[in-house]
N, C-alpha and C. Protein backbone atom coordinates (compact mmCIF):
# COMPACT_ATOMS: atom_id res chain seq x y z
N UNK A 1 0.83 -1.19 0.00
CA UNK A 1 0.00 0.00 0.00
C UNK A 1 0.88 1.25 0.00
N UNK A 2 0.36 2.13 -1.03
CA UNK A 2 1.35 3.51 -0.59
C UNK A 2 1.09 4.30 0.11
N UNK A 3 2.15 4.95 0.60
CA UNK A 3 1.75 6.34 1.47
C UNK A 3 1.34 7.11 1.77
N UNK A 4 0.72 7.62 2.48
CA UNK A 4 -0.62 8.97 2.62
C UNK A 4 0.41 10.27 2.89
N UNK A 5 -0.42 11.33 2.16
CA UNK A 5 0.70 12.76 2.74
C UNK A 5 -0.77 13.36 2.92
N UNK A 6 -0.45 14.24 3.78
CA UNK A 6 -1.38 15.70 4.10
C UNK A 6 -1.42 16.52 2.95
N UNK A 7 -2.94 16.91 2.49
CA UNK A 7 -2.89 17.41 1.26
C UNK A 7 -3.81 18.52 2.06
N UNK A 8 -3.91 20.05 1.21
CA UNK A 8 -4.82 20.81 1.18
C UNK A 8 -5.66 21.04 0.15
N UNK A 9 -6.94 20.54 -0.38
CA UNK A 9 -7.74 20.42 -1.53
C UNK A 9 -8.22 21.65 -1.84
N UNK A 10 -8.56 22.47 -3.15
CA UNK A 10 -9.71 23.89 -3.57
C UNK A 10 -10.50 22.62 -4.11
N UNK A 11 -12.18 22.97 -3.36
CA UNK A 11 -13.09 21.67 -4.27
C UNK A 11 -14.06 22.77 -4.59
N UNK A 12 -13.90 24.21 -5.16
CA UNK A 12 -14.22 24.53 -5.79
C UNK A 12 -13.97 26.25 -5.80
N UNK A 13 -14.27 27.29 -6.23
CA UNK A 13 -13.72 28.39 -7.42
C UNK A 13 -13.72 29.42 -6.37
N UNK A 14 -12.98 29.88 -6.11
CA UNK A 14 -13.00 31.41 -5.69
C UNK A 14 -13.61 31.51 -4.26
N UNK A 15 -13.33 30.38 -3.67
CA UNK A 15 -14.23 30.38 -1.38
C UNK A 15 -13.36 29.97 -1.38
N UNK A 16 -12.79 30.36 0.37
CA UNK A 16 -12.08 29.75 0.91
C UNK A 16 -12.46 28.64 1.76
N UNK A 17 -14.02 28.55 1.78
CA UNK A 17 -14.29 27.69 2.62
C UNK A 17 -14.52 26.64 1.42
N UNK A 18 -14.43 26.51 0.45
CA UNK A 18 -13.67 25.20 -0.59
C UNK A 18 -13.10 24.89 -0.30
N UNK A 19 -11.90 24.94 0.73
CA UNK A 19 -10.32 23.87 0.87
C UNK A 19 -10.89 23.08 1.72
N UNK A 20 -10.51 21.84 1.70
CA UNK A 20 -10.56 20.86 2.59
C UNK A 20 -9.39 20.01 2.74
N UNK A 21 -9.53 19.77 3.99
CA UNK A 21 -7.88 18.53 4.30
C UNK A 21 -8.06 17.36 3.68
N UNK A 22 -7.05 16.86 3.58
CA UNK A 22 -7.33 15.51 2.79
C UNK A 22 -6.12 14.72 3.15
N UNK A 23 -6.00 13.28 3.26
CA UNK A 23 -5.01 12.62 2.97
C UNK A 23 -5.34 11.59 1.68
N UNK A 24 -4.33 11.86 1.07
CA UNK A 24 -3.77 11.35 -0.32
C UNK A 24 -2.97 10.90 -0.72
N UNK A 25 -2.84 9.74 -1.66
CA UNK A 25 -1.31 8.74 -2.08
C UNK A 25 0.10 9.85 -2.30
N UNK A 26 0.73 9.51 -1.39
CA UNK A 26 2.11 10.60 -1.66
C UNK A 26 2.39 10.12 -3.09
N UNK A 27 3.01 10.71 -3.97
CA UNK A 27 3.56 10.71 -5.22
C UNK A 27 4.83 9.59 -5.35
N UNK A 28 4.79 8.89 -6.27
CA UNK A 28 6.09 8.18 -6.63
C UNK A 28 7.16 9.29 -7.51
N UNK A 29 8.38 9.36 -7.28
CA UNK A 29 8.94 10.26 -8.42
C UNK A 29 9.06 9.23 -9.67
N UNK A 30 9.16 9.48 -11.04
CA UNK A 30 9.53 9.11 -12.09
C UNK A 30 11.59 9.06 -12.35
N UNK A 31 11.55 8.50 -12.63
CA UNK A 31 12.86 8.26 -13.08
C UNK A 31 13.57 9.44 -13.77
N UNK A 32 14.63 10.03 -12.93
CA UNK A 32 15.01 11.79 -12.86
C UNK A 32 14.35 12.86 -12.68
N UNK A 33 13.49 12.51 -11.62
CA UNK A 33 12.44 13.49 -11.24
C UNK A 33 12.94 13.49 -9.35
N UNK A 34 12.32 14.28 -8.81
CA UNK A 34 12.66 14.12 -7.39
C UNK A 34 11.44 14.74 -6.57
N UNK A 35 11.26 13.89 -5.37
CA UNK A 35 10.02 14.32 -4.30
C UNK A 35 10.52 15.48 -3.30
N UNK A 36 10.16 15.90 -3.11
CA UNK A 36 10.42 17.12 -2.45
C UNK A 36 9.75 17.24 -0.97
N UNK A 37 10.16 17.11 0.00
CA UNK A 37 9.36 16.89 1.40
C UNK A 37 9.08 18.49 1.99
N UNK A 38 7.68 18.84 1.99
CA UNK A 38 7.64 20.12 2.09
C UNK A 38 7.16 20.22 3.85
N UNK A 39 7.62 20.80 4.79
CA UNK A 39 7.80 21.26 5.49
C UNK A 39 6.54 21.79 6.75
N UNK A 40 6.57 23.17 5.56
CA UNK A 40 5.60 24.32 5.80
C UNK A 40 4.79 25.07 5.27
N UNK A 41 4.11 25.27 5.46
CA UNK A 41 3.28 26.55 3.66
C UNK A 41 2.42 27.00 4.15
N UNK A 42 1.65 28.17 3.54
CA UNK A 42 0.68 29.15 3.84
C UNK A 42 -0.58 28.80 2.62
N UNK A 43 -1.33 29.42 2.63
CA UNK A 43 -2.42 30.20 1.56
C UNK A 43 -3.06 31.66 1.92
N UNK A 44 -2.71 32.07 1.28
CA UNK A 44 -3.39 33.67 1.16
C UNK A 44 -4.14 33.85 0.19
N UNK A 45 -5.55 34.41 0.82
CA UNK A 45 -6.53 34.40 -0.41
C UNK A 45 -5.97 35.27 -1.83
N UNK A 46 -5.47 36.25 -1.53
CA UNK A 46 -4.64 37.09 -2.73
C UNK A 46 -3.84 36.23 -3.47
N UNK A 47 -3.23 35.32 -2.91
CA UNK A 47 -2.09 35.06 -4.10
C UNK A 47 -2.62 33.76 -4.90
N UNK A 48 -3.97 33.05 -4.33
CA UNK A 48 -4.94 32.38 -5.06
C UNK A 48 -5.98 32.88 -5.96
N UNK A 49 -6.20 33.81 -6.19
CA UNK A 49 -7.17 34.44 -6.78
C UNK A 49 -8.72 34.54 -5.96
N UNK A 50 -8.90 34.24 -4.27
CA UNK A 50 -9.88 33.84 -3.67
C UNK A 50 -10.45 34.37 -3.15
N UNK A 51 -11.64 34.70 -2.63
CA UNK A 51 -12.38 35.59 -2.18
C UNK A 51 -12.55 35.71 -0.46
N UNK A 52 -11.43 36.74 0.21
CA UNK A 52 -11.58 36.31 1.86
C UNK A 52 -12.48 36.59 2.51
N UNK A 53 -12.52 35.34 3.35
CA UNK A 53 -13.81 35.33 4.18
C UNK A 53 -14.13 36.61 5.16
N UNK A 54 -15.01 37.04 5.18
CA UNK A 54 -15.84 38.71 6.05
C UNK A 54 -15.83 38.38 7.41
């Protein structure tokens, strides 16, 4: 079975209350490709195109 990673989903256009958590098959890399273990990260409705919540 493969691996689950913490995903953040948009399940749909322009809300922020569209994201949902998710766990999802971590990625296999392809042959000269590389996985990248990410850390930390943000979302800001601005730099998504999204409409912030009032």
């Amino acid at each position: 079975m493969r691996q689950l990673m913490k995903a953040v989903i948009l399940k749909g256009y322009r809300e922020m209350e569209k994201l949902e958590y998710a766990q999802v098959p971590k990625p296999i890399p392809q042959p000269g490709k590389v996985l990248i273990k990410l850390v930390a990260s943000s979302i800001l409705p601005k730099n998504c195109g999204l409409k912030p919540p009032l």
